[in-house]
C-alpha atoms as a PDB file:
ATOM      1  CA  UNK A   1      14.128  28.142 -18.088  1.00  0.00           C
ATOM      2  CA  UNK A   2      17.727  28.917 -17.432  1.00  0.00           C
ATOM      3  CA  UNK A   3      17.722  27.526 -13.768  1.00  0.00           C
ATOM      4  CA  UNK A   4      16.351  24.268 -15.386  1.00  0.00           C
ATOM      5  CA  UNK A   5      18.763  24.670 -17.863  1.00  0.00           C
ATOM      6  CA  UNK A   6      21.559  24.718 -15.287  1.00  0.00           C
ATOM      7  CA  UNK A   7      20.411  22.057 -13.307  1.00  0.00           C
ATOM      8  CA  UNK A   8      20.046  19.502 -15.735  1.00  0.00           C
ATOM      9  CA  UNK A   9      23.549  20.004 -17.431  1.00  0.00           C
ATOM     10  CA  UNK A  10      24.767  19.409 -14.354  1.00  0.00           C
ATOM     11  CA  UNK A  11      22.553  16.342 -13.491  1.00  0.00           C
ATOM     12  CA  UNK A  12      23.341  14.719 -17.154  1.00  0.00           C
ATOM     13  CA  UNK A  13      26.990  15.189 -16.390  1.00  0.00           C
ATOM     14  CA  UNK A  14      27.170  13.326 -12.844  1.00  0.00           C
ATOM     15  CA  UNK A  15      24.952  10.453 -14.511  1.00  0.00           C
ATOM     16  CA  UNK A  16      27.600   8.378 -15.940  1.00  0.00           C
ATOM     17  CA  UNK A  17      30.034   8.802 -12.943  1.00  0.00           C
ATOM     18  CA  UNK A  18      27.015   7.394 -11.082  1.00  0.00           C
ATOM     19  CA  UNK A  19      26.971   4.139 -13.505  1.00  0.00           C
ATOM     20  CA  UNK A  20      28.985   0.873 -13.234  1.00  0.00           C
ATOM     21  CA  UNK A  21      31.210   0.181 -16.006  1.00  0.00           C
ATOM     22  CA  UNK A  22      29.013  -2.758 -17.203  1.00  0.00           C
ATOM     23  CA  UNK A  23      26.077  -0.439 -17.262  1.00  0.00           C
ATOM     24  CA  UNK A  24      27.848   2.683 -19.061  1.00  0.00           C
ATOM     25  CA  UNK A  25      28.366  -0.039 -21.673  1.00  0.00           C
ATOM     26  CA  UNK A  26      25.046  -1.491 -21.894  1.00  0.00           C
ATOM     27  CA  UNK A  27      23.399   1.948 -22.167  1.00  0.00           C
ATOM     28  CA  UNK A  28      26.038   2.867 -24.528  1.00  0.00           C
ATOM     29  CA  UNK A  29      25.302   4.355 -27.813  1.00  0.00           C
ATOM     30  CA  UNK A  30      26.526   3.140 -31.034  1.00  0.00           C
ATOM     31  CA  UNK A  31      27.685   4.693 -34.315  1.00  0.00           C
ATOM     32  CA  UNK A  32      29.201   2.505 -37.498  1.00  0.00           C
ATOM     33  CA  UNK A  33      32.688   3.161 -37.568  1.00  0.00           C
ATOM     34  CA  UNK A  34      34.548   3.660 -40.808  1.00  0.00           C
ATOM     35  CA  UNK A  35      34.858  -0.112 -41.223  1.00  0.00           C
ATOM     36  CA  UNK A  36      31.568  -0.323 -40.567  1.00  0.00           C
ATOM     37  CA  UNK A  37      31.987  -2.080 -36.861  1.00  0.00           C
ATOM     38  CA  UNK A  38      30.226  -0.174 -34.049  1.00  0.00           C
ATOM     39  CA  UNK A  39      32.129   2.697 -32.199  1.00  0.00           C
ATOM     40  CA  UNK A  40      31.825   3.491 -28.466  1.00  0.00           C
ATOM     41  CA  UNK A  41      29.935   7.169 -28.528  1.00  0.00           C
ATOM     42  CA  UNK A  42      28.588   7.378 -24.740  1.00  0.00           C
ATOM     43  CA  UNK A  43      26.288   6.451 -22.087  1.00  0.00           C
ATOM     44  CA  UNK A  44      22.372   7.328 -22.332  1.00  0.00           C
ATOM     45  CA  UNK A  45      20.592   8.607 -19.784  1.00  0.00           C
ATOM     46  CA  UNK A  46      17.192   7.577 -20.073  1.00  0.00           C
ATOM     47  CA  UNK A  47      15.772  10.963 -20.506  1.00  0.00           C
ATOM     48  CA  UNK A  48      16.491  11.254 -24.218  1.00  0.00           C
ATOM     49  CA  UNK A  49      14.365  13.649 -25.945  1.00  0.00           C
ATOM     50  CA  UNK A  50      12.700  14.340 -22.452  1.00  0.00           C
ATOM     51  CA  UNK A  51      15.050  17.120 -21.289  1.00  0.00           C
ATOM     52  CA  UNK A  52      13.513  20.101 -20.683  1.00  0.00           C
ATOM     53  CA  UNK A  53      10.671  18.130 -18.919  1.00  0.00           C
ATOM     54  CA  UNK A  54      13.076  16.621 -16.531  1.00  0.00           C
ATOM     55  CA  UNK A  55      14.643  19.890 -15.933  1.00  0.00           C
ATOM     56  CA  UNK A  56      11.180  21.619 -14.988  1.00  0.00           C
ATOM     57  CA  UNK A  57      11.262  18.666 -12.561  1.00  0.00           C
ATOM     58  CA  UNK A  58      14.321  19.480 -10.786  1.00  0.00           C
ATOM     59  CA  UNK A  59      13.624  22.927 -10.622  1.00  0.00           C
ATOM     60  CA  UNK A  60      10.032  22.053  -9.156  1.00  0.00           C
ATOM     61  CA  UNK A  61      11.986  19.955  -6.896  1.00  0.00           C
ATOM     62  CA  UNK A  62      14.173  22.519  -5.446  1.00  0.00           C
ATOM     63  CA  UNK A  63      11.277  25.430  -5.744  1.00  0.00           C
ATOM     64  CA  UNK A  64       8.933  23.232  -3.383  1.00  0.00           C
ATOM     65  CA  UNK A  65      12.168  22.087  -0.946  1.00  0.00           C
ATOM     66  CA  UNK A  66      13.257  25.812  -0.927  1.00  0.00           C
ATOM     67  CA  UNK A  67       9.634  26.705   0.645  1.00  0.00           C
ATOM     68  CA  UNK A  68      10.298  26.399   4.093  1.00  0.00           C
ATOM     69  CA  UNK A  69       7.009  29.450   5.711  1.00  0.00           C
ATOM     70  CA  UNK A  70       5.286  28.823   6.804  1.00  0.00           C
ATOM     71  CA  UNK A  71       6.639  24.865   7.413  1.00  0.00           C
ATOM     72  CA  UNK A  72       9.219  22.867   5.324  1.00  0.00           C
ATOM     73  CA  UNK A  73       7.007  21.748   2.428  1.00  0.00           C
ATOM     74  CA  UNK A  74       7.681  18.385   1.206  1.00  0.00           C
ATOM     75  CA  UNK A  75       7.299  16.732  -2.323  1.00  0.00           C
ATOM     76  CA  UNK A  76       4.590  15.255  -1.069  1.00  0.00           C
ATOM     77  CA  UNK A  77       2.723  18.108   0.227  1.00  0.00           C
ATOM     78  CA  UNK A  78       0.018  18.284  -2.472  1.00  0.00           C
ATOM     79  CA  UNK A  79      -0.800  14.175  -2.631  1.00  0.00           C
ATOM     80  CA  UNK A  80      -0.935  14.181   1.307  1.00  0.00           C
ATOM     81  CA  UNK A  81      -3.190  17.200   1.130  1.00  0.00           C
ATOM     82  CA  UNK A  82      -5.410  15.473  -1.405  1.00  0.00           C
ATOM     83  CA  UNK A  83      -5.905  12.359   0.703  1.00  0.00           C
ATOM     84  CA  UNK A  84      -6.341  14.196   3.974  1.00  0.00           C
ATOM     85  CA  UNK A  85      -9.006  16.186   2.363  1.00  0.00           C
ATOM     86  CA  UNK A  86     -11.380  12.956   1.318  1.00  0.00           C
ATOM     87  CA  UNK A  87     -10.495  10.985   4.305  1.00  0.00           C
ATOM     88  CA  UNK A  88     -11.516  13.965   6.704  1.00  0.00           C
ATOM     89  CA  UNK A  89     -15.171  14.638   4.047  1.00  0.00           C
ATOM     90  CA  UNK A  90     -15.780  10.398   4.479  1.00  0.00           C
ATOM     91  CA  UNK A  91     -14.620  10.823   8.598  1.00  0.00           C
ATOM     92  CA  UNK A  92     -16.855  13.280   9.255  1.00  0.00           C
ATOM     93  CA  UNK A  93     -20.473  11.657   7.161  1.00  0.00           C
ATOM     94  CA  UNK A  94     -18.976   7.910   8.686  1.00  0.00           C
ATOM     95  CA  UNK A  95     -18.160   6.666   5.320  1.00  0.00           C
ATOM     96  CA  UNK A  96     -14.692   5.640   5.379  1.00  0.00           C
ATOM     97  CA  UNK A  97     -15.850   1.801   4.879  1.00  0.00           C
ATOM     98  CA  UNK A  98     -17.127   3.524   1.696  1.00  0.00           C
ATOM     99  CA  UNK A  99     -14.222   5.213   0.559  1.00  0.00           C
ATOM    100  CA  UNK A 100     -11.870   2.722   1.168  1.00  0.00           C
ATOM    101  CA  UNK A 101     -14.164   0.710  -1.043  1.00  0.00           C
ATOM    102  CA  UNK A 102     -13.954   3.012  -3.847  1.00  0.00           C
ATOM    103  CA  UNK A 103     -10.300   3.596  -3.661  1.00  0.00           C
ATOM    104  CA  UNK A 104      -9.713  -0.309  -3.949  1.00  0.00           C
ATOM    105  CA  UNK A 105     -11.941  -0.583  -7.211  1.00  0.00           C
ATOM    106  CA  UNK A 106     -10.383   2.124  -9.200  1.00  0.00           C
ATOM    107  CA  UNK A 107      -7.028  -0.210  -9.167  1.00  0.00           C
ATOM    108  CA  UNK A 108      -8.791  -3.597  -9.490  1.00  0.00           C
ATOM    109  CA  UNK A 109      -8.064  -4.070 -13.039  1.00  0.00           C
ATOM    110  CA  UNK A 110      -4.446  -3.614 -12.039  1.00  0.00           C
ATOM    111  CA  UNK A 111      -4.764  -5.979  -8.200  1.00  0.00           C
ATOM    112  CA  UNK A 112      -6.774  -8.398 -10.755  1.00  0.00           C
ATOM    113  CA  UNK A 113      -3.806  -8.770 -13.493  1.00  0.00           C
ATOM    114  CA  UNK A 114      -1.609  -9.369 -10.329  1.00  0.00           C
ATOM    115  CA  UNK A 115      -3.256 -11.977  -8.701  1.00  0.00           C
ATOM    116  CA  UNK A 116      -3.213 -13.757 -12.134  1.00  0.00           C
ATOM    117  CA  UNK A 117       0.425 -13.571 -11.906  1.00  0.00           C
ATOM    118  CA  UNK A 118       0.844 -14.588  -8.639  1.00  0.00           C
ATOM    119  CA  UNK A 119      -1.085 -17.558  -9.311  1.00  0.00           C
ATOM    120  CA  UNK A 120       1.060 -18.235 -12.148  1.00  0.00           C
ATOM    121  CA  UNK A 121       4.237 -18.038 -10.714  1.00  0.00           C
ATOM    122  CA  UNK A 122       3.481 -19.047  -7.212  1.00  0.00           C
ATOM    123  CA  UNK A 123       4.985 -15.868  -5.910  1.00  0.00           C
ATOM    124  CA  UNK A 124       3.065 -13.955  -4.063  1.00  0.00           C
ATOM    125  CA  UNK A 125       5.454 -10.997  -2.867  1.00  0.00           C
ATOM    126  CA  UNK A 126       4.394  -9.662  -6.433  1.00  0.00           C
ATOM    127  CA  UNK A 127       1.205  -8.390  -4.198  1.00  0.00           C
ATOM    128  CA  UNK A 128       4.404  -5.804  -2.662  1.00  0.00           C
ATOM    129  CA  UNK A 129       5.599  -5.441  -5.831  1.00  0.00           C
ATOM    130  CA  UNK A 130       2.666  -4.262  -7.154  1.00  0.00           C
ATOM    131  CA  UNK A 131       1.162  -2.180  -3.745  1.00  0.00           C
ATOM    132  CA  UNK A 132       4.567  -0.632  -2.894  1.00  0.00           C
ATOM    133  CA  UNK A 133       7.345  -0.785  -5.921  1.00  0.00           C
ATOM    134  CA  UNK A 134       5.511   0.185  -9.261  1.00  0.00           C
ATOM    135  CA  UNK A 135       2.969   2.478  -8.627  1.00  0.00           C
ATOM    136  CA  UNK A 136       3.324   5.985  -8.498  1.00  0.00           C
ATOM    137  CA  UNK A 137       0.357   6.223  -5.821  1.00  0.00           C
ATOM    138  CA  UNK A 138       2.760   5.137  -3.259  1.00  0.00           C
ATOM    139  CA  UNK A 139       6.314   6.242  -4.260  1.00  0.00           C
ATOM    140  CA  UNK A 140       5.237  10.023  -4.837  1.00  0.00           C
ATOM    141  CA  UNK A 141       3.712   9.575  -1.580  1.00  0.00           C
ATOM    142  CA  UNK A 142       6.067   7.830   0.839  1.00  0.00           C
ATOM    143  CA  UNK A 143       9.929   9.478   0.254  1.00  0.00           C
ATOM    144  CA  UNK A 144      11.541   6.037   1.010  1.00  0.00           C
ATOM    145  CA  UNK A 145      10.779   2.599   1.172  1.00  0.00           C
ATOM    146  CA  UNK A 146      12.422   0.067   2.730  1.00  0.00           C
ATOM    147  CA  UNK A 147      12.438  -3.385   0.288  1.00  0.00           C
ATOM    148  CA  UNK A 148      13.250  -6.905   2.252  1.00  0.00           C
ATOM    149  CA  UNK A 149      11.906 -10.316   1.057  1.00  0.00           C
ATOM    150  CA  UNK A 150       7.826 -10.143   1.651  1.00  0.00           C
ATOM    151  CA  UNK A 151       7.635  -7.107   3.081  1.00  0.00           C
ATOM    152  CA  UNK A 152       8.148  -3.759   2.599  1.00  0.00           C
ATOM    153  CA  UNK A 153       9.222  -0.771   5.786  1.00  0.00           C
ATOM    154  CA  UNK A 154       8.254   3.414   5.265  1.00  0.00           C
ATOM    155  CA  UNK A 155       7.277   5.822   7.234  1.00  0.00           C
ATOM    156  CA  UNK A 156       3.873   7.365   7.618  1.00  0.00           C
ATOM    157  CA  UNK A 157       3.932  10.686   4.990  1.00  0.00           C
ATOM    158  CA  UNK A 158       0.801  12.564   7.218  1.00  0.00           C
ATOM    159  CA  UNK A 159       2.759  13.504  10.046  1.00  0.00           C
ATOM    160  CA  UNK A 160       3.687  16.795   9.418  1.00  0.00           C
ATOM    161  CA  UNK A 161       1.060  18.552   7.015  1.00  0.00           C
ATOM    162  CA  UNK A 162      -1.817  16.952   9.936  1.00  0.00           C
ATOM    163  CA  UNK A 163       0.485  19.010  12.463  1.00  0.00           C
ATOM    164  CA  UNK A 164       0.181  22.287  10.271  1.00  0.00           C
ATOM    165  CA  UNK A 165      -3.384  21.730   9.526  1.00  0.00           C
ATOM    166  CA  UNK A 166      -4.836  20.742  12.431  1.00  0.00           C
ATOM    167  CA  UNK A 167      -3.562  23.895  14.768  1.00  0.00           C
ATOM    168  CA  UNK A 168      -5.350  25.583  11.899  1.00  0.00           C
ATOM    169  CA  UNK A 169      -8.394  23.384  12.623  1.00  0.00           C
ATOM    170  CA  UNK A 170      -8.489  22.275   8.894  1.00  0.00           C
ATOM    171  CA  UNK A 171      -8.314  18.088   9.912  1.00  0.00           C
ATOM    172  CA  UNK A 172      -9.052  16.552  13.600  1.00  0.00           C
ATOM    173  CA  UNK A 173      -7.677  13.472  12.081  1.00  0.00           C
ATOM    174  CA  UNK A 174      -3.980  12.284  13.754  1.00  0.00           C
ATOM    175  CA  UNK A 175      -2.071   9.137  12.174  1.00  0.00           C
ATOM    176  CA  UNK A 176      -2.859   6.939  14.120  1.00  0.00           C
ATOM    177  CA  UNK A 177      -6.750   6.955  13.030  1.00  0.00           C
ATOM    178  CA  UNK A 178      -5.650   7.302   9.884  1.00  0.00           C
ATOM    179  CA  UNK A 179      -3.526   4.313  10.274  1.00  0.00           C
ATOM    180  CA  UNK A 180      -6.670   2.120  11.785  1.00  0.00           C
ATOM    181  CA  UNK A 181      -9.210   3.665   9.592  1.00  0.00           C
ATOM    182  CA  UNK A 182      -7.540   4.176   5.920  1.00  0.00           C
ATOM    183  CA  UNK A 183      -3.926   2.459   5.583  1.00  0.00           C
ATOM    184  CA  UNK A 184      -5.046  -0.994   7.065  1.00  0.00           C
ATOM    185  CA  UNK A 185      -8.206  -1.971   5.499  1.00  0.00           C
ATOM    186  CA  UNK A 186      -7.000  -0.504   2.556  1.00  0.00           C
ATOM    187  CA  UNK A 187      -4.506  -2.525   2.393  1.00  0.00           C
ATOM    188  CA  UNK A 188      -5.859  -5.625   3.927  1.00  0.00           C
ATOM    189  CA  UNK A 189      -8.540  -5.368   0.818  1.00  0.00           C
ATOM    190  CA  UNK A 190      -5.974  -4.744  -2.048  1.00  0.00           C
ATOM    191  CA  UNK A 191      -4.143  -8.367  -0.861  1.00  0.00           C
ATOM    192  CA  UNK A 192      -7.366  -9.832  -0.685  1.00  0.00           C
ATOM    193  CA  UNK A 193      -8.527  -8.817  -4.142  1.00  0.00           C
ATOM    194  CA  UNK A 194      -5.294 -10.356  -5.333  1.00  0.00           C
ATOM    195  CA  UNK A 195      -5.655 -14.003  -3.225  1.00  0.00           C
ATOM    196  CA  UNK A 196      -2.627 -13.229  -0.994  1.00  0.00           C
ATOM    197  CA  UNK A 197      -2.154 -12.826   3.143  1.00  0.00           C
ATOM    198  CA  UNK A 198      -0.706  -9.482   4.548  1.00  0.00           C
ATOM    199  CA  UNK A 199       0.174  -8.822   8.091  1.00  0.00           C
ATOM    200  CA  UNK A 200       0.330  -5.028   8.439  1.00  0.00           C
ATOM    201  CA  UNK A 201       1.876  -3.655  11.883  1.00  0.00           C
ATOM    202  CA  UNK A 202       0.066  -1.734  14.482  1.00  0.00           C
ATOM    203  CA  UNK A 203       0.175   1.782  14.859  1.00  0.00           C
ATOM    204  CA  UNK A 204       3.727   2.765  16.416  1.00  0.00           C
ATOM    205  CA  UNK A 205       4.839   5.838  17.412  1.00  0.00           C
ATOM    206  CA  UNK A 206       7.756   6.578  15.536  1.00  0.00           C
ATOM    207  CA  UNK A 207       5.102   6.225  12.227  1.00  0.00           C
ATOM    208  CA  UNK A 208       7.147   2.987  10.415  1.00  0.00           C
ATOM    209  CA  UNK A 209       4.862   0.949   8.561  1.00  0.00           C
ATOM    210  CA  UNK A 210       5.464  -3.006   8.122  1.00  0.00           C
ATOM    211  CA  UNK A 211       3.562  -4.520   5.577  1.00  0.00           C
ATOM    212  CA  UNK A 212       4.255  -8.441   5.165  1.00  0.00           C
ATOM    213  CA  UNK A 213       3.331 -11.194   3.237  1.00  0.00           C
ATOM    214  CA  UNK A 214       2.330 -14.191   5.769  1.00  0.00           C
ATOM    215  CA  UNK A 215       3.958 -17.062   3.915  1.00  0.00           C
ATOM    216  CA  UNK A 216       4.854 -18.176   0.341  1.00  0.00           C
ATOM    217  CA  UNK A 217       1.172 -19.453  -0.127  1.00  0.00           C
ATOM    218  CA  UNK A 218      -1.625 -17.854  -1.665  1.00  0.00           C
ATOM    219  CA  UNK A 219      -4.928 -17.449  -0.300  1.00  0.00           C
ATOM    220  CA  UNK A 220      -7.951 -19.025  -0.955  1.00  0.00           C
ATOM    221  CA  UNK A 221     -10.749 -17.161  -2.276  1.00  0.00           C
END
């Protein structure tokens, strides 16, 4: 793919410039100099042997950002679409309590290896960690995330595929019923699976999202 091609050659060259010195050095590779002491070669990127993978990416990226009828899509489009689509099926046979059940128990293995941490360490802002920063489920979803200590800031990613879609009569949902019906309890019930005490903020209507951790002690089971 010569656009990804392009793209990438371009991206792999701007990578160091975006590096600190320290870290150029510490992603450095080495090669055994003549006197057998290693010489500086260059900075690695991370994407070793993944290349042409990343560069699909980019040029995914820039295919899906380029599609502007009949709306500016978003990255997101597809995950939003996804979710809409089974919250709007539970909505409308009342079994969102249902759903939101079954959506918590197809992580619990992972909430369950984090509250053992958290009752390890005593820290339970790993609950965050866990809900916000390391999963893909909520970084492909939300384009930016706002990290402060025990608690985490974004913006509701519904708002403009429900505007689409409901002119088209496709969802009756809006954001803030999501927001009361999906994003709170499911949230509230992740942090209680793993022992700790969320606040999560009311429905505003500029869409940010604050989801806190109440003190520095777990909860009680």
């Amino acid at each position: 793919m010569k656009t990804a091609g392009c793209l990438l050659s371009l991206l792999l060259i701007a990578m160091p410039a975006a590096h600190s010195a320290d870290s150029v050095r510490a992603g450095a590779k080495a090669a055994p100099d003549r006197d057998g002491s290693a010489a500086f070669v260059g900075p690695t990127s991370g994407f070793e042997d993944r290349e042409e993978k990343l560069g699909r990416a980019i040029a995914t990226a820039i295919k899906t950002l380029s599609d502007t009828q009949p709306y500016a899509h978003e990255m997101n489009d597809a995950l939003v679409k996804s979710i809409l689509n089974q919250i709007q099926f539970a909505k409308d046979r009342n079994l969102m309590s249902e759903l939101v059940d079954h959506d918590v128990s197809t992580v619990m293995p992972m909430l369950l290896r984090t509250k053992k941490y958290i009752e390890e360490t005593g820290n339970p802002e790993l609950a965050l960690v866990a809900m916000f920063d390391k999963t893909t489920c909520h970084y492909q979803l939300v384009e930016e995330t706002i990290s402060k200590p025990n608690k985490r800031i974004y913006r509701s990613p519904y708002k403009t595929l429900l505007y689409v879609t409901r002119r088209l009569e496709q969802f009756d949902m809006t954001e803030e019923w999501i927001h009361n019906h999906w994003t709170v309890p499911r949230y509230e019930m992740m942090a209680a699976a793993m022992g700790v005490n969320i606040a999560i903020s009311d429905w505003q209507e500029d869409g940010m999202i604050t989801v806190e951790v109440l003190d520095q002690t777990v909860a009680s089971n």
